[in-house]
Protein backbone atom coordinates (compact mmCIF):
# COMPACT_ATOMS: atom_id res chain seq x y z
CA UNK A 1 23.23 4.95 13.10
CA UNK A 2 24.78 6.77 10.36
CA UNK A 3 24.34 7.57 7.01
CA UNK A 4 22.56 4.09 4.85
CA UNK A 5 23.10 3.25 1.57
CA UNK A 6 19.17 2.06 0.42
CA UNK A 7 17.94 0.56 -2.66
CA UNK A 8 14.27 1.58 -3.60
CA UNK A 9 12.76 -0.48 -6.24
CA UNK A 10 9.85 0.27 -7.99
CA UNK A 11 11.00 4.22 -6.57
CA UNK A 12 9.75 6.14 -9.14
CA UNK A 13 6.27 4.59 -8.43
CA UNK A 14 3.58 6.57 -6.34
CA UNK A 15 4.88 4.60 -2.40
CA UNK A 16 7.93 4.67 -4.18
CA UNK A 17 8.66 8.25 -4.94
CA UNK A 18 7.24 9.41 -1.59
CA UNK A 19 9.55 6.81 -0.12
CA UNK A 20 12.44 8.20 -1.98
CA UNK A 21 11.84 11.51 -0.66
CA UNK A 22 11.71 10.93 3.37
CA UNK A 23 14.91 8.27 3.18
CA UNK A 24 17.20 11.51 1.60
CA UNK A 25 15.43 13.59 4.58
CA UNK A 26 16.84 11.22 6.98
CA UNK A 27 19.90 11.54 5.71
CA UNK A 28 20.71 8.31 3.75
CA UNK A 29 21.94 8.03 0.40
CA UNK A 30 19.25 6.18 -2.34
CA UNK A 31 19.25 4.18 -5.69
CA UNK A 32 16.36 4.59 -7.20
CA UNK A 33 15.53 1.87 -9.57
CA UNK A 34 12.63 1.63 -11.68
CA UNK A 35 11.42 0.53 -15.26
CA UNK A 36 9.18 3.29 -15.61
CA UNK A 37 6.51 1.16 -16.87
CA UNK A 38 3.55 2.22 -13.91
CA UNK A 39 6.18 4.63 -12.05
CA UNK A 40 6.73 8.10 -13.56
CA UNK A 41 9.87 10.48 -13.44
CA UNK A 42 7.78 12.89 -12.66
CA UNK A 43 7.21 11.58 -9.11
CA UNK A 44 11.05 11.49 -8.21
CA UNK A 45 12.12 15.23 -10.59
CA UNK A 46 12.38 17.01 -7.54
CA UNK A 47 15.32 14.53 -6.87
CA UNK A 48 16.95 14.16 -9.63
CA UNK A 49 19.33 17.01 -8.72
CA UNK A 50 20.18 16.04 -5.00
CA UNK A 51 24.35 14.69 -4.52
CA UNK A 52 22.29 11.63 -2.36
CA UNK A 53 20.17 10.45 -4.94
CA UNK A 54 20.93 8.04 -8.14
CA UNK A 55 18.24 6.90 -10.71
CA UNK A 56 18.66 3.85 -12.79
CA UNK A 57 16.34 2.82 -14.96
CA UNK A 58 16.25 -0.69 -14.40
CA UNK A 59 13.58 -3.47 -14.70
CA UNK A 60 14.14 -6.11 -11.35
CA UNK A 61 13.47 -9.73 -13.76
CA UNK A 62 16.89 -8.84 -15.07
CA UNK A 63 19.58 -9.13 -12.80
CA UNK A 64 20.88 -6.27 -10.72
CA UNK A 65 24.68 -5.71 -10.51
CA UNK A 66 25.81 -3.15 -7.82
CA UNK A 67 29.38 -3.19 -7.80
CA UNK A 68 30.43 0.19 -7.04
CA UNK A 69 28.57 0.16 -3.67
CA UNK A 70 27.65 -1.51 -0.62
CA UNK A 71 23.96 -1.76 0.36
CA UNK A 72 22.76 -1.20 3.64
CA UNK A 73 18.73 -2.04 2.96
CA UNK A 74 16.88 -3.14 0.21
CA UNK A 75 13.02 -1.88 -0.28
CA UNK A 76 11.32 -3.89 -2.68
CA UNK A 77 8.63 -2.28 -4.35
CA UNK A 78 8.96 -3.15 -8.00
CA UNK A 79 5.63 -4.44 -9.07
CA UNK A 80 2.24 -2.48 -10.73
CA UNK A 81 -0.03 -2.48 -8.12
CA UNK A 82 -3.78 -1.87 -9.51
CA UNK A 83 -5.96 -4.40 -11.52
CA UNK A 84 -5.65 -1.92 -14.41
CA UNK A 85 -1.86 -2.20 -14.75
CA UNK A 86 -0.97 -5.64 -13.22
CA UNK A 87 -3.46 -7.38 -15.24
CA UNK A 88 -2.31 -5.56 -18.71
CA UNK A 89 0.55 -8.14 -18.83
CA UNK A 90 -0.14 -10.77 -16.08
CA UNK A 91 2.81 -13.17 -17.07
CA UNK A 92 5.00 -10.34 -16.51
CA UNK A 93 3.55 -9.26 -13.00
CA UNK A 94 3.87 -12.93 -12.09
CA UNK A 95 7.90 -12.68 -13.32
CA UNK A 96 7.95 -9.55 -11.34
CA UNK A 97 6.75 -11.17 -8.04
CA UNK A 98 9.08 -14.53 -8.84
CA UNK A 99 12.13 -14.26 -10.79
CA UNK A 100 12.22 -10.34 -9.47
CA UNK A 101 12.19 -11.13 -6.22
CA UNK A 102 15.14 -14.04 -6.79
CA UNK A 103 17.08 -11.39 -7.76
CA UNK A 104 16.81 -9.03 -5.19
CA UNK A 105 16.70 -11.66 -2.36
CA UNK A 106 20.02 -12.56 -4.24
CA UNK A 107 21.06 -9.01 -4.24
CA UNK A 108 20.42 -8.61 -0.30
CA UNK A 109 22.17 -12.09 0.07
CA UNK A 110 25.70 -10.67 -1.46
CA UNK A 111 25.66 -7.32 0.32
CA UNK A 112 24.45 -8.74 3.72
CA UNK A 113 22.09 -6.10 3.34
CA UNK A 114 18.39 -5.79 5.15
CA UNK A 115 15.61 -6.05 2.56
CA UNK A 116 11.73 -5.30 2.76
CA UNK A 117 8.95 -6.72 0.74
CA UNK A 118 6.05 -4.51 0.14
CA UNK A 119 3.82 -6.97 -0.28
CA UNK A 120 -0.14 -6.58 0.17
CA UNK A 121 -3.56 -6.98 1.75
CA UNK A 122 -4.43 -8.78 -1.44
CA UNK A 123 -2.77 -12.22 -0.15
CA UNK A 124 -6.02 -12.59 1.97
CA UNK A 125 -8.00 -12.58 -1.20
CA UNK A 126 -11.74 -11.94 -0.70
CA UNK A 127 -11.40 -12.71 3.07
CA UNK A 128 -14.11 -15.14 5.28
CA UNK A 129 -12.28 -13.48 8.68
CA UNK A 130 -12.80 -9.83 9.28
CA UNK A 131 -11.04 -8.04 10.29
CA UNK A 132 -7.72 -9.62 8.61
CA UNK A 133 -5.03 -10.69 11.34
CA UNK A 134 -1.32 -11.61 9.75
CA UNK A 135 -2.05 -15.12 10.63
CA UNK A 136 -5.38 -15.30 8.75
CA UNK A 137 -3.90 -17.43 5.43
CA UNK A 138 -6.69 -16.22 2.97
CA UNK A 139 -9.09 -17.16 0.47
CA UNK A 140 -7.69 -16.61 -2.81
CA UNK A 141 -8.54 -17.90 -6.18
CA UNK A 142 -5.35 -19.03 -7.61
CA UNK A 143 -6.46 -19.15 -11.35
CA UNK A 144 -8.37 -15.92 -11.56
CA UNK A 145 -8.28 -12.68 -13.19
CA UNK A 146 -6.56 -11.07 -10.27
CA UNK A 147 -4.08 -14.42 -9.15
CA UNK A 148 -1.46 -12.97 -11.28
CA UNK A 149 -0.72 -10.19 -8.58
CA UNK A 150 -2.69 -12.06 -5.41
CA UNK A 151 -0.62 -15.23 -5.92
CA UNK A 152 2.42 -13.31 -6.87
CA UNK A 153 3.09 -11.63 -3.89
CA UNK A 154 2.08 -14.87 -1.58
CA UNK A 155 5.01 -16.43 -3.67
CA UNK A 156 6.87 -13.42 -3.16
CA UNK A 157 6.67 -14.02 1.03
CA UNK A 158 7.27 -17.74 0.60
CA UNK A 159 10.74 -16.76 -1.43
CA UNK A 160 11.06 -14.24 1.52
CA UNK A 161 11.16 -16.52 4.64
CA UNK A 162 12.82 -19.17 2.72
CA UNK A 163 15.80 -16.86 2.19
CA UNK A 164 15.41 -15.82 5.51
CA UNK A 165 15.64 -19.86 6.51
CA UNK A 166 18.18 -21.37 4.36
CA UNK A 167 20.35 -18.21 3.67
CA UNK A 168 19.66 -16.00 7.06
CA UNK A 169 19.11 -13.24 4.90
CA UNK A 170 17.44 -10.30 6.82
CA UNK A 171 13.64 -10.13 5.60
CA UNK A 172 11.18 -7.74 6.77
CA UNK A 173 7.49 -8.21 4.94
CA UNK A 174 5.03 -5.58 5.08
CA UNK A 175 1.15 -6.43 3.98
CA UNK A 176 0.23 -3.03 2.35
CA UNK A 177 -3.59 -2.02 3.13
CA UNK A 178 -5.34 0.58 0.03
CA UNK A 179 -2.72 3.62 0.12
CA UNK A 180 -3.64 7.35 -1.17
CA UNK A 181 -2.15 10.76 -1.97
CA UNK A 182 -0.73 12.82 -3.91
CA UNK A 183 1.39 11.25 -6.78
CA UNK A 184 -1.34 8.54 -7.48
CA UNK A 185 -1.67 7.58 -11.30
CA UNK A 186 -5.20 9.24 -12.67
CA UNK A 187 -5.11 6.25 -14.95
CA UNK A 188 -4.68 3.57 -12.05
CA UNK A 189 -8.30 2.44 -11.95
CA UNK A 190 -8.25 2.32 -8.24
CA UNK A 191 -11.03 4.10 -6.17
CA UNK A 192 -9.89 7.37 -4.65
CA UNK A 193 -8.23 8.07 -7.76
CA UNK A 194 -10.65 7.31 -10.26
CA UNK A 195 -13.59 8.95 -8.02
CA UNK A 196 -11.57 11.97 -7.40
CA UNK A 197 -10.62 12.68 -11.37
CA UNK A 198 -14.36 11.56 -12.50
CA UNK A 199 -15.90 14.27 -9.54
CA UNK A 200 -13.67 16.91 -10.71
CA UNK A 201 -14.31 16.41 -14.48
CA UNK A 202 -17.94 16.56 -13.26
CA UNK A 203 -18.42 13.30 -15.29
CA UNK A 204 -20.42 10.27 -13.71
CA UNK A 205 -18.73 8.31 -10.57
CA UNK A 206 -18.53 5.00 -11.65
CA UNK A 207 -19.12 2.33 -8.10
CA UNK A 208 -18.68 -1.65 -9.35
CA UNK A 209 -21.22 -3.72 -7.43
CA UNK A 210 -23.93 -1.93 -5.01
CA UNK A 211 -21.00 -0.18 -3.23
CA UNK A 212 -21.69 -1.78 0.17
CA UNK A 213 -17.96 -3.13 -0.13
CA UNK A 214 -15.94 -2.14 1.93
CA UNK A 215 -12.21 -0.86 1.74
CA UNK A 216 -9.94 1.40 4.62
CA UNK A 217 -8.00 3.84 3.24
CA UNK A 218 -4.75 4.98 4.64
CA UNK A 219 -2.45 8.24 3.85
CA UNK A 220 0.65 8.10 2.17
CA UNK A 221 2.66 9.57 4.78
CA UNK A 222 1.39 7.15 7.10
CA UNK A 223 2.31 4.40 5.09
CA UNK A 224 5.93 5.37 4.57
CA UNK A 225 6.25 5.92 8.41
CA UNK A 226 4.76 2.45 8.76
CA UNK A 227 7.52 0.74 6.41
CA UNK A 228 10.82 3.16 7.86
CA UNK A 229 9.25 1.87 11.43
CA UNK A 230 9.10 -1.68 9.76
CA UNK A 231 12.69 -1.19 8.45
CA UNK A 232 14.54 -0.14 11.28
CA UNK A 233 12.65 -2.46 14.16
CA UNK A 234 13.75 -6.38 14.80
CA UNK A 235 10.89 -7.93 13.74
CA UNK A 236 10.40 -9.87 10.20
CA UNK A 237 6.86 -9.75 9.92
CA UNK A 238 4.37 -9.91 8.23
CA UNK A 239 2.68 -7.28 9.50
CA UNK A 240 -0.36 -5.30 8.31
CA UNK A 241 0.19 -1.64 7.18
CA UNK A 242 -3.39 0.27 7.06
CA UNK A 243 -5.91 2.41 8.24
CA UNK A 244 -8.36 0.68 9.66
CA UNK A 245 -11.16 2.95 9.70
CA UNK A 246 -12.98 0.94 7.39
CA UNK A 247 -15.81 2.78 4.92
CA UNK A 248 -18.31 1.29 1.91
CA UNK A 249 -17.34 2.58 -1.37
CA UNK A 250 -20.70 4.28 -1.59
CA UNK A 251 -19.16 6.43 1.48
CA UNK A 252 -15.72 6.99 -0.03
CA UNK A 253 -17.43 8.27 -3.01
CA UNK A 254 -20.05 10.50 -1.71
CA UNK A 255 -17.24 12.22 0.75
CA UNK A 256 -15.30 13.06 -2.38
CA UNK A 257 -18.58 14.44 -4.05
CA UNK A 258 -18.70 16.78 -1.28
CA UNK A 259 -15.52 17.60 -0.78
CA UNK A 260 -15.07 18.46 -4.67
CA UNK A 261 -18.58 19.85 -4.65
CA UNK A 262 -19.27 18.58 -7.76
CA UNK A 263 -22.50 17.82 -9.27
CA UNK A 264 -21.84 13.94 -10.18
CA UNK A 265 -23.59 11.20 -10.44
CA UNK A 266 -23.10 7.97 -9.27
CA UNK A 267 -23.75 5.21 -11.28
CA UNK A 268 -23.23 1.51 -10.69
CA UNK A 269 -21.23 -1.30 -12.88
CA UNK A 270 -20.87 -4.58 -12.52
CA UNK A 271 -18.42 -5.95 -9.92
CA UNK A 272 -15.14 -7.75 -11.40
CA UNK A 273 -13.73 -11.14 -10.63
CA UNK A 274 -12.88 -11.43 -7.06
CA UNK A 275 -12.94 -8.78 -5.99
CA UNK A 276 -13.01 -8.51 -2.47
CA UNK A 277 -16.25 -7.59 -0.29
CA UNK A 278 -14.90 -6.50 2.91
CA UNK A 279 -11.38 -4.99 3.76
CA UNK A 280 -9.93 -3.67 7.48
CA UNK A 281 -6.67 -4.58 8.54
CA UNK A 282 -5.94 -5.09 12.13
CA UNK A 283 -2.91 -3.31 13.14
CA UNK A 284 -2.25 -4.78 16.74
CA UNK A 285 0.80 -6.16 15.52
CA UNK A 286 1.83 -2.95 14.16
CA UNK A 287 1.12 -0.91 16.96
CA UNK A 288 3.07 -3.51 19.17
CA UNK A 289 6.01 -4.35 16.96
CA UNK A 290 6.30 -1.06 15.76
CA UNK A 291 4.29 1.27 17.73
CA UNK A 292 3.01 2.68 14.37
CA UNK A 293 -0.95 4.17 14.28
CA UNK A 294 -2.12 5.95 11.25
CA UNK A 295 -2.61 9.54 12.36
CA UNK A 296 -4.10 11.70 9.03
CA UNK A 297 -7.58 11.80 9.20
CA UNK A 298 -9.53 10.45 5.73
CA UNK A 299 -10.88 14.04 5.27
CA UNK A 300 -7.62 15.67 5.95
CA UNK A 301 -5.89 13.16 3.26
CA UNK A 302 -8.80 13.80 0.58
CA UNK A 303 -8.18 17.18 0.81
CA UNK A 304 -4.44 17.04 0.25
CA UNK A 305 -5.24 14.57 -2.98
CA UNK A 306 -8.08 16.60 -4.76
CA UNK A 307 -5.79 19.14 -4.33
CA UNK A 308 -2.72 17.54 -6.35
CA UNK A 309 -5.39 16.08 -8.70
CA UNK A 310 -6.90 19.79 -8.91
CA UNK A 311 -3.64 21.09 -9.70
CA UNK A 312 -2.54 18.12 -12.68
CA UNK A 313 -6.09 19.15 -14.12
CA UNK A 314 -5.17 23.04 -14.42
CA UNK A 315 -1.40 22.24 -15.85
């Protein structure tokens, strides 16, 4: 197929970063862009120094302008992706998932160019049908707490398959199931990350609601696979990236207890706005369309994440 010239937005992120990385060990050539504002250099240092690789620091509600090259695929992952950092500045994660997405669908539009939108098992909302098919169309609250991100990215595939119908530009959607790893913010406020960092501080383990909710949890390398599969196969989607082993969040945390072996306690909070009370993808599609399967075991992945978290504690 030959060497590709990919656009990563949002590549600095945690996906992104890790995305980054296995594009340049296939070979292709990648623009990073990325407005640093959830993503981290730090995540993408390592490839800072490789002939393939090209960071911009670039924000996607301004316009893009690629001149000096010609783009073979476009993965759009520009957008802060936990309550914590898409609700700090909703009107801007809304611009993000609307005027962002303009411009890139614009950008793929002038370079004939393939272009993926990581969008999110958050357009089912807190879901009636379990588990969640790609043709289940959600139950989302479009004025609350959360909508800014929720109804974003349901925008986000409208503007998608629009393009796709009145432009025949070459969509592929991906609906992005809880991801974890290595490279995850400790600040991110989402549940392996906050559990693991709060167990290895030894500090309480804070579990919103009674923790019967449930969430499945799938490895970053999985993921990426899922997306390069997604990518490279000639089907648009949507189609549900996850692991669909799914666990309660009391499980989740008492595995990273014990794993950590740390003395914690688990308290309990109050549960936010919407937020969801049951979570499994089903991944027919994806093992059909794109004979994809999540293969690292939950322990496996913990392991691999208290370790990096382990390690950013000690330096």
């Amino acid at each position: 197929m030959g060497t590709k010239t990919i656009l990563v937005t949002g590549g600095a992120g945690f996906i992104g970063g890790h995305l980054c990385r296995y594009l340049l060990d296939k070979g292709d050539r990648v623009i990073c862009a990325d407005n640093l504002f959830t993503g981290s250099k730090a995540n993408i240092q390592d490839l800072l120094d490789n002939e393939n690789f090209t960071f911009l620091e670039a924000d996607i509600i301004d316009p893009l302008f690629l001149e000096d090259c010609k783009l073979d695929q476009i993965y759009n992952l520009a957008c802060p992706a936990s309550p914590v950092h898409y609700q700090a500045n909703p009107i801007r994660t809304i611009k993000v998932n609307t005027i962002g997405v303009i411009n890139m669908l614009g950008l793929a539009k002038k370079h004939g160019a393939r272009i993926l939108q990581s969008s999110t098992s958050e357009v089912y909302g807190d879901p009636l049908v379990h588990p969640q098919t790609e043709d289940y169309k959600g139950n989302v609250n479009p004025i609350g707490p959360r909508a800014c991100y929720d109804e974003g990215k349901r925008v986000a595939e409208s503007l998608f398959f629009e393009y796709w119908r009145n432009h025949g530009v070459d969509i592929r959607v991906a609906r992005i199931f809880n991801t974890y790893g290595p490279n995850m913010a400790r600040d991110d406020g989402r549940v392996v990350s906050n559990f693991i960092t709060q167990a290895l501080a030894g500090r309480d383990i804070t579990v919103y609601g009674d923790g019967k909710q449930t969430r499945s949890f799938c490895y970053i390398s999985d993921l990426v696979d899922g997306l390069h599969r997604l990518m490279n196969r000639e089907y648009a989607g949507p189609v549900n990236l996850g692991n669909p082993n799914e666990l309660t969040i009391l499980e989740i945390a008492k595995e990273i207890i014990k794993l950590t072996g740390s003395k914690s306690k688990i308290v309990f909070r109050e549960i936010p706005a919407d937020d969801p009370h049951r979570r499994r993808p089903d991944i027919s599609l994806a093992r059909n369309k794109l004979n994809w399967d999540p293969i690292v075991p939950l322990k496996v992945g913990l392991e691999k994440t208290i370790k990096y978290f382990n390690e950013q504690q000690i330096a």
